[in-house]
N, C-alpha and C. Protein backbone atom coordinates (compact mmCIF):
# COMPACT_ATOMS: atom_id res chain seq x y z
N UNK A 1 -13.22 16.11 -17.45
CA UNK A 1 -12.97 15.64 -16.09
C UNK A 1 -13.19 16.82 -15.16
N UNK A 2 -14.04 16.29 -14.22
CA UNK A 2 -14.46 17.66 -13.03
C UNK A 2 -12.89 17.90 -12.06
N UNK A 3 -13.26 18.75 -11.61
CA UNK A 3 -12.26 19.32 -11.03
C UNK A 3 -12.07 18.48 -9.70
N UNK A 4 -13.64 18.05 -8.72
CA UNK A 4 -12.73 17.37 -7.65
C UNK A 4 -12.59 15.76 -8.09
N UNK A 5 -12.76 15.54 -9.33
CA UNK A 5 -12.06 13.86 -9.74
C UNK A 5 -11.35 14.04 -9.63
N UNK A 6 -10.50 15.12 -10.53
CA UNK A 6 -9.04 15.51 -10.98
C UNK A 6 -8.35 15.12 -9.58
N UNK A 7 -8.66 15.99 -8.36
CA UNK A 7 -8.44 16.52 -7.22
C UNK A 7 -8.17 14.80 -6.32
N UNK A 8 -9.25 13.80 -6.42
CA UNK A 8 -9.30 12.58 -6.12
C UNK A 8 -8.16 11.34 -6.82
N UNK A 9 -8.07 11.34 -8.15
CA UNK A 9 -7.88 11.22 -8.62
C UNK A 9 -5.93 11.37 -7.85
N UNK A 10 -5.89 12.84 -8.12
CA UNK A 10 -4.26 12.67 -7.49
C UNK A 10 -3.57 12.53 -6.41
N UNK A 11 -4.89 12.90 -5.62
CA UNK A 11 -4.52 12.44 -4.11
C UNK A 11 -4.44 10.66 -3.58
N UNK A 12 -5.12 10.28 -4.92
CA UNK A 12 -5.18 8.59 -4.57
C UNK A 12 -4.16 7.85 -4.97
N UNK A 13 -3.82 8.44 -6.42
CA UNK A 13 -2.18 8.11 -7.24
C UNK A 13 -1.31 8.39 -6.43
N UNK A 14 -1.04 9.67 -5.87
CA UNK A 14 0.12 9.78 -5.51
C UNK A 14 0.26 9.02 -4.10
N UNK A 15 -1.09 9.19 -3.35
CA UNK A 15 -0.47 8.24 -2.23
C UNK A 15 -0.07 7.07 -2.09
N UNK A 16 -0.37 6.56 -3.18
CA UNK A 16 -0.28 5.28 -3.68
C UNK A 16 1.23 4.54 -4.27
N UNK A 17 1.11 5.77 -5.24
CA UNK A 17 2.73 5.55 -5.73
C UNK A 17 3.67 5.76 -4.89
N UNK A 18 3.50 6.73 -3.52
CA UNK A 18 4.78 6.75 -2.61
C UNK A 18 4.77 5.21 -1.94
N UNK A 19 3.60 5.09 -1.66
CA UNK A 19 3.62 3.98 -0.93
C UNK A 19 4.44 2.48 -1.16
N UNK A 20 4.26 2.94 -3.03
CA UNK A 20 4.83 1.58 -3.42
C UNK A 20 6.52 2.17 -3.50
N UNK A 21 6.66 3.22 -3.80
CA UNK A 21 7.80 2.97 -3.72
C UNK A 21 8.84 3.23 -2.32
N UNK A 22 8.07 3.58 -1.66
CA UNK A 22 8.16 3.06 -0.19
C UNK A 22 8.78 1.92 0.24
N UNK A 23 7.65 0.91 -0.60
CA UNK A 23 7.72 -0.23 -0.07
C UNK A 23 9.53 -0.89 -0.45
N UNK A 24 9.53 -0.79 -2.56
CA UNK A 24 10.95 -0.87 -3.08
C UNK A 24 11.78 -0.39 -2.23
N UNK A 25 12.15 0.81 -1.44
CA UNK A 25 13.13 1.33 -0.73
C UNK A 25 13.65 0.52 0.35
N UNK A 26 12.26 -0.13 0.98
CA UNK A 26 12.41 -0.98 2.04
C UNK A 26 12.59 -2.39 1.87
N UNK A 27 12.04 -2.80 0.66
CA UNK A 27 12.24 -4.23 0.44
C UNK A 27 14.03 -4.25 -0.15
N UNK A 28 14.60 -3.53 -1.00
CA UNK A 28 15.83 -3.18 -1.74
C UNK A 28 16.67 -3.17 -0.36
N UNK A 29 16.28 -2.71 0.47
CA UNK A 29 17.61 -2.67 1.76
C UNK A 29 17.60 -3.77 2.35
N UNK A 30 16.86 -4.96 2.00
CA UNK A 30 16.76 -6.25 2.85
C UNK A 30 17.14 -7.22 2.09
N UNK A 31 17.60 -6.82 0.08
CA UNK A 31 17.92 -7.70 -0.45
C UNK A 31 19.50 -8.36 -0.68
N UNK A 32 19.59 -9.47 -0.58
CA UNK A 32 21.21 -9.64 -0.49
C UNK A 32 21.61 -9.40 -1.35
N UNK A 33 23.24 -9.26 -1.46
CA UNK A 33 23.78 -8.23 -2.69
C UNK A 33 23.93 -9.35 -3.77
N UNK A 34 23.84 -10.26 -3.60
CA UNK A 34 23.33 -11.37 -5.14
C UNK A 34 22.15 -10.76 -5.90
N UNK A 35 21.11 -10.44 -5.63
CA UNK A 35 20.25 -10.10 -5.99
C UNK A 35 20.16 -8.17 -6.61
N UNK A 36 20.72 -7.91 -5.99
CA UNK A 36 21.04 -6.23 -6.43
C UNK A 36 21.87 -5.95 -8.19
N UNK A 37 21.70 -6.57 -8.69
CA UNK A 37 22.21 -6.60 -9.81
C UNK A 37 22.05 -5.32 -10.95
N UNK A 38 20.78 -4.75 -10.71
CA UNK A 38 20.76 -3.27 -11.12
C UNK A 38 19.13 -2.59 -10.64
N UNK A 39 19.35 -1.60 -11.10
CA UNK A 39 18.06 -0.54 -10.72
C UNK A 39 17.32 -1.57 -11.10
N UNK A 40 16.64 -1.84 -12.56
CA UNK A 40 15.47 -1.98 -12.71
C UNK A 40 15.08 -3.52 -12.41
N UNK A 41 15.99 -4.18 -11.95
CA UNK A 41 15.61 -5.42 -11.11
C UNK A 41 15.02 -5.35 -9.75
N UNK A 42 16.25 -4.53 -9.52
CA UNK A 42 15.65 -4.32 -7.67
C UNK A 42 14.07 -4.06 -7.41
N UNK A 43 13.81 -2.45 -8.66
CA UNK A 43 12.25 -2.23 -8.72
C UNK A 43 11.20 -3.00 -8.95
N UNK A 44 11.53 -4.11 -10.16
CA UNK A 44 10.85 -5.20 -10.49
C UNK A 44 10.53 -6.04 -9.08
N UNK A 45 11.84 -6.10 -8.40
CA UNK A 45 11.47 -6.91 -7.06
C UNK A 45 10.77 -6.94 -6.56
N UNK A 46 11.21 -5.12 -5.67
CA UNK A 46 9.96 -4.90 -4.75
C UNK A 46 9.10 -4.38 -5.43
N UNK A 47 8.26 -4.13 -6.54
CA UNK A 47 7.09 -4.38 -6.79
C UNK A 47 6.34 -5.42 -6.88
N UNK A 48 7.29 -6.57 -7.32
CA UNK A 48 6.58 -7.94 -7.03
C UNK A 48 5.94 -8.07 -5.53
N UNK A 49 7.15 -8.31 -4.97
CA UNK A 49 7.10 -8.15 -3.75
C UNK A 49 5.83 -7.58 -2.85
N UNK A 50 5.89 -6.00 -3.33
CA UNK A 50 4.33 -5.39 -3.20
C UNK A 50 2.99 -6.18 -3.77
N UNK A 51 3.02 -6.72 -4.87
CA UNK A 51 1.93 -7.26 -4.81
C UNK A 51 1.42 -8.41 -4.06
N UNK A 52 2.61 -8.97 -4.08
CA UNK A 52 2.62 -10.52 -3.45
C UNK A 52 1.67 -10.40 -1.74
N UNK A 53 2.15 -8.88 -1.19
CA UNK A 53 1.61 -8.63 0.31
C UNK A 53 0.70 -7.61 0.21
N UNK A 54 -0.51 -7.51 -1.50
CA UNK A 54 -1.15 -6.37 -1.05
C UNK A 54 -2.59 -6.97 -0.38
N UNK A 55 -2.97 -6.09 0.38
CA UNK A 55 -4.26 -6.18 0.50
C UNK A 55 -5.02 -5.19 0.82
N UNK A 56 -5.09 -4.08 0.75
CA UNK A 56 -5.28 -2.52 0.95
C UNK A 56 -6.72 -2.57 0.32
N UNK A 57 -7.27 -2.98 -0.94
CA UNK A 57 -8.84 -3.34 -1.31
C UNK A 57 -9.31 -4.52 -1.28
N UNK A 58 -10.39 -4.87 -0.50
CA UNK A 58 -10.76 -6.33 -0.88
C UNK A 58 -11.15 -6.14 -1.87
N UNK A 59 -11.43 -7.29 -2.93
CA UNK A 59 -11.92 -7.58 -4.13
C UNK A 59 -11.27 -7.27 -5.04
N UNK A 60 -9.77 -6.39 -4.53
CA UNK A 60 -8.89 -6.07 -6.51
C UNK A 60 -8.12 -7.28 -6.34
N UNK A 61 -8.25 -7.77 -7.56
CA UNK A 61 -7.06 -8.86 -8.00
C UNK A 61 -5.62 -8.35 -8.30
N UNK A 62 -4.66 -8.46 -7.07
CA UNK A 62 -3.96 -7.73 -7.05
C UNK A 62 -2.63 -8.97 -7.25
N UNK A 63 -2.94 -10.04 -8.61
CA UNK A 63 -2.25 -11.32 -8.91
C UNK A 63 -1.51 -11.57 -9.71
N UNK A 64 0.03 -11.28 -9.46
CA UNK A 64 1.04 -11.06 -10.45
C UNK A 64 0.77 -12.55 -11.69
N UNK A 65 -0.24 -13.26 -11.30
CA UNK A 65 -0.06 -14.14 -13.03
C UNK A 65 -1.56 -13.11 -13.93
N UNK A 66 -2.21 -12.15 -13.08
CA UNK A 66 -3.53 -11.60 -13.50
C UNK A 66 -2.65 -10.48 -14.41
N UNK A 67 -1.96 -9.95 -13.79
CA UNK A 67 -1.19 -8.14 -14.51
C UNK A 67 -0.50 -8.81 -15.76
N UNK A 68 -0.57 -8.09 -16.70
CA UNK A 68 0.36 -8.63 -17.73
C UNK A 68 1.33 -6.73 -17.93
N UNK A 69 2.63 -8.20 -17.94
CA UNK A 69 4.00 -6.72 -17.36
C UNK A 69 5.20 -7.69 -17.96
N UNK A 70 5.91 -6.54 -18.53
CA UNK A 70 7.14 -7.32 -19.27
C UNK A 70 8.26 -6.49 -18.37
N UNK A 71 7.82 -5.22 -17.32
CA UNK A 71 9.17 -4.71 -17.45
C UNK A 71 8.65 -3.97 -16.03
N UNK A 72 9.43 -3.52 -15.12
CA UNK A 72 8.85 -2.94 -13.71
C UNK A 72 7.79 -1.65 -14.18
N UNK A 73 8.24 -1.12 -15.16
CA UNK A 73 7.29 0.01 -15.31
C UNK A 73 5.79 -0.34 -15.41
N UNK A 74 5.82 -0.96 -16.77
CA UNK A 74 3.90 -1.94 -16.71
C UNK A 74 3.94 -2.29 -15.77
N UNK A 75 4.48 -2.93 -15.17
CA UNK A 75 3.93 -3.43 -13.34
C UNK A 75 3.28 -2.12 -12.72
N UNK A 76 4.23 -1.38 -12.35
CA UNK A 76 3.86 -0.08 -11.68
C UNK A 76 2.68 0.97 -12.02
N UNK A 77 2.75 0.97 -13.37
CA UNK A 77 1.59 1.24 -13.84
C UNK A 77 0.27 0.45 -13.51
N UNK A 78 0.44 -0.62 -13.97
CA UNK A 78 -0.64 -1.75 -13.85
C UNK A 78 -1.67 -1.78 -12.22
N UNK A 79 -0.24 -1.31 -11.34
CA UNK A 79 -0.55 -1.40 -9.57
C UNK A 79 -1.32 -0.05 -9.61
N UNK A 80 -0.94 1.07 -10.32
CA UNK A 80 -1.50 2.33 -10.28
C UNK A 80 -2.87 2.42 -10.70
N UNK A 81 -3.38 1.73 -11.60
CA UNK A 81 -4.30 1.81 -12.14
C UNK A 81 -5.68 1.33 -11.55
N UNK A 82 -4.86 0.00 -10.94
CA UNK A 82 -5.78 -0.85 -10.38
C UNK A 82 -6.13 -0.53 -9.22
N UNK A 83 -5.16 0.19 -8.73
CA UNK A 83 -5.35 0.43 -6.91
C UNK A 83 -5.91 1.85 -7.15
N UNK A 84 -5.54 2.87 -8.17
CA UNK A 84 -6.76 4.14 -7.45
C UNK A 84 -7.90 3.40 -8.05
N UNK A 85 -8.20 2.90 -9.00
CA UNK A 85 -9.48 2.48 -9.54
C UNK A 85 -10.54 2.09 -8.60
N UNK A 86 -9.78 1.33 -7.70
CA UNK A 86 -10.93 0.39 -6.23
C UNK A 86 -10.51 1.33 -5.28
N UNK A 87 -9.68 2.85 -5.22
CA UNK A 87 -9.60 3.34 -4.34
C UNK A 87 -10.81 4.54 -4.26
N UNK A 88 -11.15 4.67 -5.99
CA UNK A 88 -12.13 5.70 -5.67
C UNK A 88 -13.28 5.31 -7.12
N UNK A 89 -13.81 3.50 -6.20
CA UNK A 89 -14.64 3.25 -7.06
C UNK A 89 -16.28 3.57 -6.63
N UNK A 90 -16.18 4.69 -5.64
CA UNK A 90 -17.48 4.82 -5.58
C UNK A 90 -18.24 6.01 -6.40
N UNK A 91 -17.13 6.24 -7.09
CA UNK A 91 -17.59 6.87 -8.27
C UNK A 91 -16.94 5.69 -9.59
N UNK A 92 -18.52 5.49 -10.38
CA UNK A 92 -18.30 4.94 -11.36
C UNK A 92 -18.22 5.28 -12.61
N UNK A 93 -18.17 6.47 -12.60
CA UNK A 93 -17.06 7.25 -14.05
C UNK A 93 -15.63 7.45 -13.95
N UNK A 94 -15.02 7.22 -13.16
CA UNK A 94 -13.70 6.93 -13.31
C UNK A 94 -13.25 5.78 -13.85
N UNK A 95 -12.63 5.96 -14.73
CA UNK A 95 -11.83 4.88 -15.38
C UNK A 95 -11.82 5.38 -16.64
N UNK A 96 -11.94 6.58 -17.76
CA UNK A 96 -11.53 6.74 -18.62
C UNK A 96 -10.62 6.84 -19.26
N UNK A 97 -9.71 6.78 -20.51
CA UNK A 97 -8.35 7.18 -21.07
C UNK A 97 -7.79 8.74 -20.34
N UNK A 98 -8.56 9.42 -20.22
CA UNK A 98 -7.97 10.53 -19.91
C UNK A 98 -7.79 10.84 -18.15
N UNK A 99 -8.81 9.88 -17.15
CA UNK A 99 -8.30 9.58 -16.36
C UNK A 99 -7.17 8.57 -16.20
N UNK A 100 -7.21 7.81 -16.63
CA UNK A 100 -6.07 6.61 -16.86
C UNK A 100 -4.60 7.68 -17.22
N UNK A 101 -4.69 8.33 -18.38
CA UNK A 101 -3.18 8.88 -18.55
C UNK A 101 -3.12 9.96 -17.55
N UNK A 102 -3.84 10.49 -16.89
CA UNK A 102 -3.50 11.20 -15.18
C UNK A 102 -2.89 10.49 -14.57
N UNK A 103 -3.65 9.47 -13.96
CA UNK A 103 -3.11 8.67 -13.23
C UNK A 103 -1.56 8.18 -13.32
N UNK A 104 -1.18 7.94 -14.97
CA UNK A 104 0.44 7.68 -15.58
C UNK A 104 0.98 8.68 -15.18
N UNK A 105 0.92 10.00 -15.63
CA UNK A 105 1.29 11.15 -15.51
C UNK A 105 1.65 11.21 -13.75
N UNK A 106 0.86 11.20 -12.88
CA UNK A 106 0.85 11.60 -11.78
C UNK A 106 1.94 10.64 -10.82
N UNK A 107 1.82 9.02 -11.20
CA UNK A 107 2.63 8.04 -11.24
C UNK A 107 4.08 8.35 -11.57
N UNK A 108 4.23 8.83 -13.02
CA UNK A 108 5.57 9.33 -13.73
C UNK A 108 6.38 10.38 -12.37
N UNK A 109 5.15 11.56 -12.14
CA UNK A 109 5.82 12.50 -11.26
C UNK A 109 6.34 12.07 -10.30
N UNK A 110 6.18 11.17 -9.37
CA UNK A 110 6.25 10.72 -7.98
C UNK A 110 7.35 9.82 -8.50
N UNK A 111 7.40 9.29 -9.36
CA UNK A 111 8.67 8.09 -9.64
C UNK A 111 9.89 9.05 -9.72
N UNK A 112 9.86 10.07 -10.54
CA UNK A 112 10.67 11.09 -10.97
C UNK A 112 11.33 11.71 -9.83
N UNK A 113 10.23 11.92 -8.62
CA UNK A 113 10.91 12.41 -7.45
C UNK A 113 11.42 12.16 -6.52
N UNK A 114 11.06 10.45 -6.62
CA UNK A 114 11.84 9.60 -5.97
C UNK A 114 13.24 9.16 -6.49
N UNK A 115 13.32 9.24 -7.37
CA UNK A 115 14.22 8.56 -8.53
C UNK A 115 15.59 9.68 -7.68
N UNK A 116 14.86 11.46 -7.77
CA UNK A 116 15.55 12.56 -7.73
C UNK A 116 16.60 12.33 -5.90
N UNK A 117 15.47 12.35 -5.38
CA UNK A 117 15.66 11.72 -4.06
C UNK A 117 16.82 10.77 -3.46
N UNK A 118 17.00 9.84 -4.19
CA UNK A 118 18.03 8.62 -4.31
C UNK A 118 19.24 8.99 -4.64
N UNK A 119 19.53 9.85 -5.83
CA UNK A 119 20.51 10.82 -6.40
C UNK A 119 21.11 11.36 -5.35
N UNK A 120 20.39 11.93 -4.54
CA UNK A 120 21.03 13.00 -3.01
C UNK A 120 21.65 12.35 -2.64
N UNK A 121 21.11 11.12 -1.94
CA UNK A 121 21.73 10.01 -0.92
C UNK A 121 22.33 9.44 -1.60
N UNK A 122 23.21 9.63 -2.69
CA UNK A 122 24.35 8.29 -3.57
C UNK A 122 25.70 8.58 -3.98
């Protein structure tokens, strides 16, 4: 992997992943407390949620019966993958395993620091 994929590559994940979890932060403060039942529901939510209102690429199928996800993480992943993929499909060597586990990796980090983030404020 060249150096400015690498470089593309994390600038597209990560903006991506804040974004979504952006979105969880904001959708989670609008949910009634019936629904707050634990972390990894809430995330499941607003990631649904996120997909349900994406439209950031035309042409990605961005269709929660299309993703196959048992648990918010495969979701999140699944959104990661798909969205830098059409974010930097004008290069068509991206999409390998070893770009793909960047992309996790880079995903993982940003979850991690959000995760860290939340901790402060609790």
């Amino acid at each position: 992997m060249g150096f400015l994929q690498n470089h593309a590559i994390k600038k597209s994940c990560k903006g991506l992943a804040r974004e979504l979890l952006n979105h969880v932060t904001s959708y989670s403060s609008q949910l009634p407390e019936s629904k707050k039942t634990n972390f990894d529901q809430i995330i499941l939510l607003g990631l649904e949620n996120f997909v349900d209102d994406f439209r950031a690429f035309p042409g990605v199928n961005m269709d929660l019966k299309a993703i196959k996800y048992s648990n918010w993480r495969d979701l999140y992943h699944s959104i990661l993958l798909l969205g830098v993929h059409a974010d930097l499909s004008y290069d068509s060597s991206i999409g390998t395993d070893e770009h793909n586990k960047l992309i996790i990796e880079i995903g993982q980090q940003v979850f991690d620091a959000w995760v860290d983030s939340l901790r402060r404020y609790v």
